[in-house]
C-alpha atoms as a PDB file:
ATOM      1  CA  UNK A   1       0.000   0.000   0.000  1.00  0.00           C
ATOM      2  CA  UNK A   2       1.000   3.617  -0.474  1.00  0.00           C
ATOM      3  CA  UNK A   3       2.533   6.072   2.180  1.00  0.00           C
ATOM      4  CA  UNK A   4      -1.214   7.336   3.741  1.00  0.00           C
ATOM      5  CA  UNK A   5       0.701   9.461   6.243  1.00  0.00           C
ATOM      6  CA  UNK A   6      -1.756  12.126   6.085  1.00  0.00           C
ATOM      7  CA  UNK A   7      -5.207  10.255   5.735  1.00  0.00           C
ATOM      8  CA  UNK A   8      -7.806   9.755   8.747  1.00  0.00           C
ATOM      9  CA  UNK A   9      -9.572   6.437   8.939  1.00  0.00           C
ATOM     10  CA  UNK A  10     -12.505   5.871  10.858  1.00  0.00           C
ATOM     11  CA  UNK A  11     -13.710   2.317  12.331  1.00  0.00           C
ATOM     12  CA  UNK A  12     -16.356   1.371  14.251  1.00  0.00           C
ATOM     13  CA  UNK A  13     -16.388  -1.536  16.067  1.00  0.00           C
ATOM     14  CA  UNK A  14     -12.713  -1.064  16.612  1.00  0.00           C
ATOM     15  CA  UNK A  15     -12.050  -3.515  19.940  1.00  0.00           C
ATOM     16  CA  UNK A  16     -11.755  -6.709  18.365  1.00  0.00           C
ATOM     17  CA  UNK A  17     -12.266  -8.919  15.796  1.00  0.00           C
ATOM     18  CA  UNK A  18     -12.263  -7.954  11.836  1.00  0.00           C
ATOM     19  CA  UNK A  19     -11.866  -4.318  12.982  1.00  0.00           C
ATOM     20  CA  UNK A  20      -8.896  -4.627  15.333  1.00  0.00           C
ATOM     21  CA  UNK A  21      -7.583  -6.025  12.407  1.00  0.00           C
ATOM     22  CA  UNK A  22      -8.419  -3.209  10.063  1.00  0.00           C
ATOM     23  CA  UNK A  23      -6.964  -1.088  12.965  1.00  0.00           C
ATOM     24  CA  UNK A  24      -3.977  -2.826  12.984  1.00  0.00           C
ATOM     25  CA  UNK A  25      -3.722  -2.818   9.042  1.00  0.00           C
ATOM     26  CA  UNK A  26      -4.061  -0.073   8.303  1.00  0.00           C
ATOM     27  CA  UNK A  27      -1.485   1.536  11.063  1.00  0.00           C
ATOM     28  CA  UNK A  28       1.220   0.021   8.904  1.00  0.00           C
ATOM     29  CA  UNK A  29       0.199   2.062   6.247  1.00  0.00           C
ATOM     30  CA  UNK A  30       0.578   5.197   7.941  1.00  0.00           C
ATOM     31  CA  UNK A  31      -3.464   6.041   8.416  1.00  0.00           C
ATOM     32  CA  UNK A  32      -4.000   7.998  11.159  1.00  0.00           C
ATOM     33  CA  UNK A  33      -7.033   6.160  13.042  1.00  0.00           C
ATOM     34  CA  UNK A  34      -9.854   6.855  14.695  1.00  0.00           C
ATOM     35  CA  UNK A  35     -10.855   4.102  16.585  1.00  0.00           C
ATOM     36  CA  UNK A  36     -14.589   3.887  18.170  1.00  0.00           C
ATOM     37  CA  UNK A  37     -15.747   0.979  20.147  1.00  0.00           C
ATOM     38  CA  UNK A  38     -18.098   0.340  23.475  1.00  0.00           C
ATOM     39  CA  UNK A  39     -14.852  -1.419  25.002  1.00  0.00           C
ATOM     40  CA  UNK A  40     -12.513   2.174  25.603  1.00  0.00           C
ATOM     41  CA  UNK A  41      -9.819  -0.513  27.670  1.00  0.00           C
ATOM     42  CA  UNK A  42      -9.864  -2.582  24.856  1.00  0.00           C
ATOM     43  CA  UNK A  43      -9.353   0.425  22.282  1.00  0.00           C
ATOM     44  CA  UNK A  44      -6.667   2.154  25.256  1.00  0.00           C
ATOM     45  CA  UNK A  45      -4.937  -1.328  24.748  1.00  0.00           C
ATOM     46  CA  UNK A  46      -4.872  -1.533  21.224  1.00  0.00           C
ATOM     47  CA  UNK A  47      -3.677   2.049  20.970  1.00  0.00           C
ATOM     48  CA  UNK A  48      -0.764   1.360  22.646  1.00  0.00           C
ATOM     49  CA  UNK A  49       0.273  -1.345  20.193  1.00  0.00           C
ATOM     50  CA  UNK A  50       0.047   0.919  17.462  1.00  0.00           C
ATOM     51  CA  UNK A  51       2.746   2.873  15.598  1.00  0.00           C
ATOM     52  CA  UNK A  52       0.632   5.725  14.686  1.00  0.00           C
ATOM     53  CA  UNK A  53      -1.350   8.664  15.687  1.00  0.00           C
ATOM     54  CA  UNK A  54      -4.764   7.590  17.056  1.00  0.00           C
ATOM     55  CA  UNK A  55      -8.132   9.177  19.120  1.00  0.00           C
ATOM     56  CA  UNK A  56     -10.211   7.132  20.664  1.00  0.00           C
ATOM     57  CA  UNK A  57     -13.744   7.318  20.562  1.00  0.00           C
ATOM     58  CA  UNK A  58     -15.969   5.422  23.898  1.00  0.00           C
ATOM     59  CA  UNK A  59     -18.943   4.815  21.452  1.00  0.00           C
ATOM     60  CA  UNK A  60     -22.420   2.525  20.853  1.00  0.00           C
ATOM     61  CA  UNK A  61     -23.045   3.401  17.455  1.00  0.00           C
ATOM     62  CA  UNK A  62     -27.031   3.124  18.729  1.00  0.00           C
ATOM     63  CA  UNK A  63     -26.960   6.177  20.431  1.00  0.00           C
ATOM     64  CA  UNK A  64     -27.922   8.370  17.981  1.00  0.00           C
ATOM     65  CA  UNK A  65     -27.030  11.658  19.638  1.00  0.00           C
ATOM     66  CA  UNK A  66     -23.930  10.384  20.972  1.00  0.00           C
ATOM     67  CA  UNK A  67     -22.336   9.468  17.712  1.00  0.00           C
ATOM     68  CA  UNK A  68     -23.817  13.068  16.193  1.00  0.00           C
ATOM     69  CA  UNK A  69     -21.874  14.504  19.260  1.00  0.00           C
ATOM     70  CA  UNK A  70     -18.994  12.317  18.772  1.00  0.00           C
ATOM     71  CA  UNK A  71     -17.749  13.090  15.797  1.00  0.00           C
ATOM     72  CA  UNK A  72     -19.200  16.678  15.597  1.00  0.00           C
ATOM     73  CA  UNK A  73     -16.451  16.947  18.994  1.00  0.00           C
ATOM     74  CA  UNK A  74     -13.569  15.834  16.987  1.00  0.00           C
ATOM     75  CA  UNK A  75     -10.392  17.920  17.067  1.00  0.00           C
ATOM     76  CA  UNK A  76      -9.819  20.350  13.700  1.00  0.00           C
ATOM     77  CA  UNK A  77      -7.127  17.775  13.037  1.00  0.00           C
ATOM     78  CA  UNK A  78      -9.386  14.477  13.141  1.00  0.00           C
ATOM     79  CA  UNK A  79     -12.756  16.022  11.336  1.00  0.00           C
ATOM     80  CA  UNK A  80     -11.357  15.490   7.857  1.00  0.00           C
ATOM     81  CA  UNK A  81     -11.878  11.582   7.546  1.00  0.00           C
ATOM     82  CA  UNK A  82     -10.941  10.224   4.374  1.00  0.00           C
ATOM     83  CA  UNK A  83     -12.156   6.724   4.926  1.00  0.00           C
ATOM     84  CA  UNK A  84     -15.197   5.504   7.149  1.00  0.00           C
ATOM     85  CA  UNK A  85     -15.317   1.834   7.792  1.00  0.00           C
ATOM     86  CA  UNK A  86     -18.436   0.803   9.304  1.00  0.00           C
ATOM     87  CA  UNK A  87     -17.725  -2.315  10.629  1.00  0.00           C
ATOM     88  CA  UNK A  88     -19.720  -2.367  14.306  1.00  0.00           C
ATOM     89  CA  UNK A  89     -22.034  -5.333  14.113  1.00  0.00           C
ATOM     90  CA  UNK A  90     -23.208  -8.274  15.839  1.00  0.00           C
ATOM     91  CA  UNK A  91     -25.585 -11.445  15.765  1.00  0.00           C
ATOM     92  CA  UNK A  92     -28.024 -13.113  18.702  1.00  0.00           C
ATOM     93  CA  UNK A  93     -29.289 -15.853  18.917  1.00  0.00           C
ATOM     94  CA  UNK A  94     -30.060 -18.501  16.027  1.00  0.00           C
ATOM     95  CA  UNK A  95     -33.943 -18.662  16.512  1.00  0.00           C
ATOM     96  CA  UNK A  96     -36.729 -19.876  14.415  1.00  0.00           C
ATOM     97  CA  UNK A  97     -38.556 -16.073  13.707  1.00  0.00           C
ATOM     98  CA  UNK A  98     -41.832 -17.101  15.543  1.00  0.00           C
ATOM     99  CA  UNK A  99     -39.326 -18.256  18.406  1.00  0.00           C
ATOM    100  CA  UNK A 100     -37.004 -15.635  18.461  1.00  0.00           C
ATOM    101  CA  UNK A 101     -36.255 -12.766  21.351  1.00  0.00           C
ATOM    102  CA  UNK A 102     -37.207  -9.256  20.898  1.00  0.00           C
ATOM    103  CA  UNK A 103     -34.393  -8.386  22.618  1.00  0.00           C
ATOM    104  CA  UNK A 104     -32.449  -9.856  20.256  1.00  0.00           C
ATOM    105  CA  UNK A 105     -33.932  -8.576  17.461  1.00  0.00           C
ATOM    106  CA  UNK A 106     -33.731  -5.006  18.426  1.00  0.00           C
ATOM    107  CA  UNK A 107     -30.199  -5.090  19.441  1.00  0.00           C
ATOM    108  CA  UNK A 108     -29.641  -6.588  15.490  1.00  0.00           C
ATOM    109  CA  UNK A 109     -31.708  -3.993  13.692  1.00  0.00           C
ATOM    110  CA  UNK A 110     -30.172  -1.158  15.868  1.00  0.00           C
ATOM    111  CA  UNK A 111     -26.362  -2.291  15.792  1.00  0.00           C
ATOM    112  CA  UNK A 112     -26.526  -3.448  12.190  1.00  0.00           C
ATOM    113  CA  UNK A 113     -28.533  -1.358  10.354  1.00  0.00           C
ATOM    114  CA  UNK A 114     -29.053   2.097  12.894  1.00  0.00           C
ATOM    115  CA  UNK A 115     -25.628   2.343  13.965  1.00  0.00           C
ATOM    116  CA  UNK A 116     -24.200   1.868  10.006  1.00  0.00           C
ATOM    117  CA  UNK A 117     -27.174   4.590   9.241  1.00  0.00           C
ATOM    118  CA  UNK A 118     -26.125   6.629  11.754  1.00  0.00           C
ATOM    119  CA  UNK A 119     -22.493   6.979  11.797  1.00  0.00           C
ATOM    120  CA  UNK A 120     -22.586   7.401   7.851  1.00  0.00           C
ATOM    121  CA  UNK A 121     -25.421  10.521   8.665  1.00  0.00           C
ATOM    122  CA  UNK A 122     -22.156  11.920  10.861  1.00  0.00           C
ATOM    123  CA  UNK A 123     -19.424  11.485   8.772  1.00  0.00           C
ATOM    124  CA  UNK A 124     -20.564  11.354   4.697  1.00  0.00           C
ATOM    125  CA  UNK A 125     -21.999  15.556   4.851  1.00  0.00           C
ATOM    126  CA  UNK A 126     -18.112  16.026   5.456  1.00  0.00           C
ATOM    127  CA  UNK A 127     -16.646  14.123   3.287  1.00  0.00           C
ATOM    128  CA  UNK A 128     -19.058  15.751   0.495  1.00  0.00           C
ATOM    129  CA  UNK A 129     -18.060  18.983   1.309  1.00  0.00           C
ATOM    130  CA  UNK A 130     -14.452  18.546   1.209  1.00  0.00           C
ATOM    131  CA  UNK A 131     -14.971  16.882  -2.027  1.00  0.00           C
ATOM    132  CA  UNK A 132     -13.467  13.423  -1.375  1.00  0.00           C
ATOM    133  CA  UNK A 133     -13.845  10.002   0.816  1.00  0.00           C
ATOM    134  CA  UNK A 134     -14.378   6.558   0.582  1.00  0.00           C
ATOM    135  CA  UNK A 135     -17.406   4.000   2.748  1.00  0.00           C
ATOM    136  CA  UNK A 136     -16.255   0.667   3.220  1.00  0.00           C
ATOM    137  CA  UNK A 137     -19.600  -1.321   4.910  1.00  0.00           C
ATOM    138  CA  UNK A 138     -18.873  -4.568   6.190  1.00  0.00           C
ATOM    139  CA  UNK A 139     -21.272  -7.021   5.121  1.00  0.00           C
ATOM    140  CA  UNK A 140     -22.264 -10.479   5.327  1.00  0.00           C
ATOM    141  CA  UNK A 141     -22.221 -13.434   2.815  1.00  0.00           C
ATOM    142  CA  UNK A 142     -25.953 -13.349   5.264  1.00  0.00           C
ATOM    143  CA  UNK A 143     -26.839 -10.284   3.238  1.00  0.00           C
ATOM    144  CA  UNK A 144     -26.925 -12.378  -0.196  1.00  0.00           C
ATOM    145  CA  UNK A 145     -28.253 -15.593   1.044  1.00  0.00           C
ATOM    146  CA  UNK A 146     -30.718 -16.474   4.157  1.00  0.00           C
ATOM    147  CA  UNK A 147     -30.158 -19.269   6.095  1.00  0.00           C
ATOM    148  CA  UNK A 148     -32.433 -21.307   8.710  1.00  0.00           C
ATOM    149  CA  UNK A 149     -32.764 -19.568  12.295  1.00  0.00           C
ATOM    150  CA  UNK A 150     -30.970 -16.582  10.752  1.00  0.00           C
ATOM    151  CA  UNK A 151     -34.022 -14.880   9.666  1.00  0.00           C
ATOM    152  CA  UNK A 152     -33.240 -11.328  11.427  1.00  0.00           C
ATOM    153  CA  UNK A 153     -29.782 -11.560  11.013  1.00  0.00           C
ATOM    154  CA  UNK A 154     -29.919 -11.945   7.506  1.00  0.00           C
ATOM    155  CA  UNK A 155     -32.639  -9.670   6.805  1.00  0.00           C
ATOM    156  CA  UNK A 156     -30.332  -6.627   8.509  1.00  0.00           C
ATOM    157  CA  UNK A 157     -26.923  -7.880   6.563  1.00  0.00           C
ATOM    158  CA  UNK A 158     -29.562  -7.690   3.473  1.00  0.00           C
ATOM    159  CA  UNK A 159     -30.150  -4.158   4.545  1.00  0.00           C
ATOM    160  CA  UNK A 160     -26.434  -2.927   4.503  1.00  0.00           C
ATOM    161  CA  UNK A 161     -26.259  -4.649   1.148  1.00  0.00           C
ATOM    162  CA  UNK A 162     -29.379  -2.615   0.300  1.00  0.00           C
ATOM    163  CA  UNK A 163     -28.533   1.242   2.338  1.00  0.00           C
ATOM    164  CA  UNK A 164     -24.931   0.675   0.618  1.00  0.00           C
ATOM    165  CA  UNK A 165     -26.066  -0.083  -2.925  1.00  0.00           C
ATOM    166  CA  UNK A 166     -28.724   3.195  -2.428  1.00  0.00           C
ATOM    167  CA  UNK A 167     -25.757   5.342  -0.842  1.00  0.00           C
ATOM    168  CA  UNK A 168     -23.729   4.551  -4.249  1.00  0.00           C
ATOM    169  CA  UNK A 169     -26.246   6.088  -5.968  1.00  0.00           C
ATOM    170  CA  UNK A 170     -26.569   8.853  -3.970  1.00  0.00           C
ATOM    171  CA  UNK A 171     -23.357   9.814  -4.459  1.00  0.00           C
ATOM    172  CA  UNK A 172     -22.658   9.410  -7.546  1.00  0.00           C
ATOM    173  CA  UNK A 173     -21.704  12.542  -9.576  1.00  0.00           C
ATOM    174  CA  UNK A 174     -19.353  13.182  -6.143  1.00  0.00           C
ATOM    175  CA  UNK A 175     -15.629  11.496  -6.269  1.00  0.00           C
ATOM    176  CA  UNK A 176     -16.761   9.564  -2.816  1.00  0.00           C
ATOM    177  CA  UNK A 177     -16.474   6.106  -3.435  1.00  0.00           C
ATOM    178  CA  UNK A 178     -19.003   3.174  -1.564  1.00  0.00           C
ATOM    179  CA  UNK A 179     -17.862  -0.426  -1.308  1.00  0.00           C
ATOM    180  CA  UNK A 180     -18.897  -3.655   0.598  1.00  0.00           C
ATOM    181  CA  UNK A 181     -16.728  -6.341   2.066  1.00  0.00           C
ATOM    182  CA  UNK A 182     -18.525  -8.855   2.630  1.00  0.00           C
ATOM    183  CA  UNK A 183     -17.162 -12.201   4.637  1.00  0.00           C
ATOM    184  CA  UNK A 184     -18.207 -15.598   5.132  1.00  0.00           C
ATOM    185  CA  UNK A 185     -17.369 -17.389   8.696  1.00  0.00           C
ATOM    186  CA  UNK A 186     -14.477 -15.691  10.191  1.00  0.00           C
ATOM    187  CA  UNK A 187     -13.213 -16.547  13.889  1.00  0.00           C
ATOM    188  CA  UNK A 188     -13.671 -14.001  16.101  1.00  0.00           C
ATOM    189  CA  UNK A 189     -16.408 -13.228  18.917  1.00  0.00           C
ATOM    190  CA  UNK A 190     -19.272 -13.091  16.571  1.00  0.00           C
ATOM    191  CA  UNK A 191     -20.590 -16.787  17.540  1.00  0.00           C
ATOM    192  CA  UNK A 192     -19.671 -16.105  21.418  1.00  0.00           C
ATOM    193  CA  UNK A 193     -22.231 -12.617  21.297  1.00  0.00           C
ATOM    194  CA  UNK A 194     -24.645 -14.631  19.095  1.00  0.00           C
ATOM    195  CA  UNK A 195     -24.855 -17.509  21.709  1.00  0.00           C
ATOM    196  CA  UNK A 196     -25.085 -14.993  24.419  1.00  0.00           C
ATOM    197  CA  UNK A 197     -21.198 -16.163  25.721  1.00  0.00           C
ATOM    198  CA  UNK A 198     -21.669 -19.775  25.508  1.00  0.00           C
ATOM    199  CA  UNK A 199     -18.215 -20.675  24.414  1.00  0.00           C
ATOM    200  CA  UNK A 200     -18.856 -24.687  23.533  1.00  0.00           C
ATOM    201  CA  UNK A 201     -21.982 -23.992  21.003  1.00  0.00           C
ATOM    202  CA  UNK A 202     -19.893 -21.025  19.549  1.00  0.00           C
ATOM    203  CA  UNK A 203     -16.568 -22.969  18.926  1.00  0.00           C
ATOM    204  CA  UNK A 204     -18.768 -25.596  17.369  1.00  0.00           C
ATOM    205  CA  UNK A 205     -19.327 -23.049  14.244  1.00  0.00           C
ATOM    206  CA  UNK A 206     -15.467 -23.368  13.372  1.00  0.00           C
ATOM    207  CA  UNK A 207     -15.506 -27.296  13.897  1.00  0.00           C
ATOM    208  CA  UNK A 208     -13.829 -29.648  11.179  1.00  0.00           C
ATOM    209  CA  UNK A 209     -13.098 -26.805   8.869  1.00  0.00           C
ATOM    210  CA  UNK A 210     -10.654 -23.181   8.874  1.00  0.00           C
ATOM    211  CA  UNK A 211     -12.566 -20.517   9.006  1.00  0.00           C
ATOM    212  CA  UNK A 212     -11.221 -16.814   7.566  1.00  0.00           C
ATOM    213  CA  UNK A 213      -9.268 -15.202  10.256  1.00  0.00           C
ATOM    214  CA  UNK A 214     -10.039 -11.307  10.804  1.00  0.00           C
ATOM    215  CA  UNK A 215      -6.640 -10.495   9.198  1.00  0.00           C
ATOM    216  CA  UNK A 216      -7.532 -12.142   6.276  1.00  0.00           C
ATOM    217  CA  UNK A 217     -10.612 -10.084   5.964  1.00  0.00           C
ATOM    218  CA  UNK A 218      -8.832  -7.109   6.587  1.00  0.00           C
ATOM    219  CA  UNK A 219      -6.736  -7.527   4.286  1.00  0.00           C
ATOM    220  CA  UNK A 220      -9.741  -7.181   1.864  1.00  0.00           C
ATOM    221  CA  UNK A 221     -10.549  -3.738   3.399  1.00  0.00           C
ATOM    222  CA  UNK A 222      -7.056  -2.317   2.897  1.00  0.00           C
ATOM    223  CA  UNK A 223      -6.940  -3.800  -0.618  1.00  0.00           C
ATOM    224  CA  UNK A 224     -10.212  -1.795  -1.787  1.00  0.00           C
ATOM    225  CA  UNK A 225      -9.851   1.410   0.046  1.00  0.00           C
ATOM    226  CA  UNK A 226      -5.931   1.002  -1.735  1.00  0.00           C
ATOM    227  CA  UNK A 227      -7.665   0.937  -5.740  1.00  0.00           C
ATOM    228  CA  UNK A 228      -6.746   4.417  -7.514  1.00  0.00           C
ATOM    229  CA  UNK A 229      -9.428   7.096  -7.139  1.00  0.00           C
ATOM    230  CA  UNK A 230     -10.996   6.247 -10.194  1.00  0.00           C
ATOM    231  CA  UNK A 231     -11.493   2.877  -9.045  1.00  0.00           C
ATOM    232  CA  UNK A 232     -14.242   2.046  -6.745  1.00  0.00           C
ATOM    233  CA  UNK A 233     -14.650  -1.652  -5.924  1.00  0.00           C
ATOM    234  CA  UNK A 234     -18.412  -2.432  -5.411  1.00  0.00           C
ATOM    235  CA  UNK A 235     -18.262  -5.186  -3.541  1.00  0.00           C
ATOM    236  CA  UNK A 236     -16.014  -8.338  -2.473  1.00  0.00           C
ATOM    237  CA  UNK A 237     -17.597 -11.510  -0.913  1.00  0.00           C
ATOM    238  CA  UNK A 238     -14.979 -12.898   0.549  1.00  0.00           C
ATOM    239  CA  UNK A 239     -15.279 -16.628   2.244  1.00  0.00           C
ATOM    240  CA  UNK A 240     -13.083 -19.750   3.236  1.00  0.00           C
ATOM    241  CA  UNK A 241     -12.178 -22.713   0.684  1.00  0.00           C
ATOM    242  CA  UNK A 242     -14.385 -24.914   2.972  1.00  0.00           C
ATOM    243  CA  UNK A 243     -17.454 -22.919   2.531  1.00  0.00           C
ATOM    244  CA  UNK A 244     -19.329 -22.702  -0.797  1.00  0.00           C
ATOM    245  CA  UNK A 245     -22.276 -20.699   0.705  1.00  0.00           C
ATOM    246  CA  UNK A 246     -23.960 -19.813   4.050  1.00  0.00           C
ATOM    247  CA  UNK A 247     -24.934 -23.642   5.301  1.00  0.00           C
ATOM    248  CA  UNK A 248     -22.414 -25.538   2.622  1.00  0.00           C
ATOM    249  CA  UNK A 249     -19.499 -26.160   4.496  1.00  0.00           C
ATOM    250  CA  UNK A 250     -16.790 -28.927   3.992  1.00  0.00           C
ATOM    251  CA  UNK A 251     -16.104 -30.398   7.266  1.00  0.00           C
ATOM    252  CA  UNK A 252     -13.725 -32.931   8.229  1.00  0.00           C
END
C-alpha cells in the first residue's frame, strides 16, 4: 500500500475482531485512526500497540445523539476523515422467527442497520463537502443468502447490502467512493455474542473446517480502500475454501 501518512480512517467496532484487524492494518500504512468501540480498555490497549497517531472514541453506534456529538467533537485535526469503515455489528441468537427474542432482534436492527445509518449521517456531509472520501460497509455473505434460524440476522446484513447499494447512488456525480466487504465465517467473537457467551456452542461453528481469520478479511478492506481514485470496488464476498455458501461447508 501507499505512504497514507496524512489520511484519517474511521472504524467502528474497533475492539476486536475484523476491525482490530483493520486497525492494525491499516497503522502500517501510515493512516491515522480513529478508533470507536463500546470497550474504551480494549481500544486504550490496542492504541498502545500501534505505531501511529490515534483518538479514541468510547462509542455505541445506537446512540444516535452520541455518535452526532462524537464526531461533531472531533479535534480540527481528526474532522477530515478520508475513509469511514463501518464495521460495528453483531448477531443473537439462532432462533426460528416465531421463536425468536425481541431483545435480540432489536439489538440486530439497531447495531446493524441504525448504527451503520447513523455513523454514515455523521461522517458522509463532510466528506461531500471537502470533495473526497471513501465507505467501506462490512457485510455479510448473510446479506446475499438467508439461512435457517438466521431470519433477522440476515434480513439486517440484506439491509447494509441494500442502504450501501442506495448510498452509491446517492453519491454518484461526487468522487466519494461506496464499497462492501462482505465475509463468510471468520473466527472471532461473533458466535460467542450470538450464543449470548456460551463458548462450547460457539466454537462448534469453526468445527472440522478453517474458518477466515479477521486479518484475512482485513486484508480485503485495505486492498479496496488502496484501488486508484478512479477505481471504486463495489463489492467483495470474501469466504473460506471450505465454505461454498452460508450452510455448505466442507467439514472434516
Amino acid at each position: 500500500m501507499a505512504n497514507l501518512k496524512d489520511k484519517i480512517a474511521l472504524i467502528t467496532g474497533a475492539s476486536s475482531g475484523i476491525g482490530e484487524a483493520t486497525a492494525r492494518l491499516l497503522a502500517t500504512s501510515g493512516y491515522k485512526l480513529i478508533l470507536a468501540a463500546r470497550r474504551i480498555d480494549r481500544l486504550r490497549k490496542l492504541e498502545a500497540e500501534l505505531r501511529t497517531s490515534v483518538h479514541l472514541i468510547e462509542l455505541d453506534v445506537r446512540n444516535q445523539p452520541a455518535v452526532e456529538a462524537a464526531i461533531g467533537q472531533l479535534p480540527e485535526e481528526w474532522k477530515p476523515i478520508d475513509l469511514l469503515v463501518n464495521n460495528a455489528g453483531l448477531s443473537r441468537g439462532l432462533d426460528k422467527l416465531h421463536e425468536g427474542k425481541i431483545q435480540d432482534w432489536e439489538e440486530m436492527i439497531d447495531t446493524n442497520i441504525k448504527g451503520l445509518l447513523f455513523v454514515s449521517r455523521a461522517v458522509i456531509p463532510g466528506m461531500v463537502a471537502r470533495g473526497r472520501g471513501h465507505i467501506i460497509n462490512v457485510g455479510s455473505i448473510a446479506g446475499h443468502e438467508v439461512y435457517p434460524a438466521g431470519n433477522v440476522y440476515c434480513a439486517t446484513k440484506h439491509a447494509v447490502d441494500a442502504i450501501t447499494r442506495g448510498l452509491r447512488l446517492d453519491l454518484n456525480g461526487t468522487p466519494i467512493r461506496v464499497s462492501t466487504v462482505d465475509p463468510g465465517l471468520v473466527e472471532t467473537e461473533f458466535s460467542l455474542v450470538r450464543y449470548h457467551g456460551d463458548k462450547e456452542r460457539a466454537g462448534r461453528a469453526y468445527n472440522g473446517m478453517k474458518p477466515l481469520s479477521p486479518a484475512d478479511v482485513a486484508e480485503a478492506i485495505a486492498w479496496v480502500a488502496d484501488r486508484p481514485e478512479h477505481v471504486q470496488v463495489a463489492e467483495v464476498i470474501i469466504l473460506p475454501t471450505a465454505q461454498a455458501s452460508t450452510t455448505l461447508v466442507s467439514r472434516k
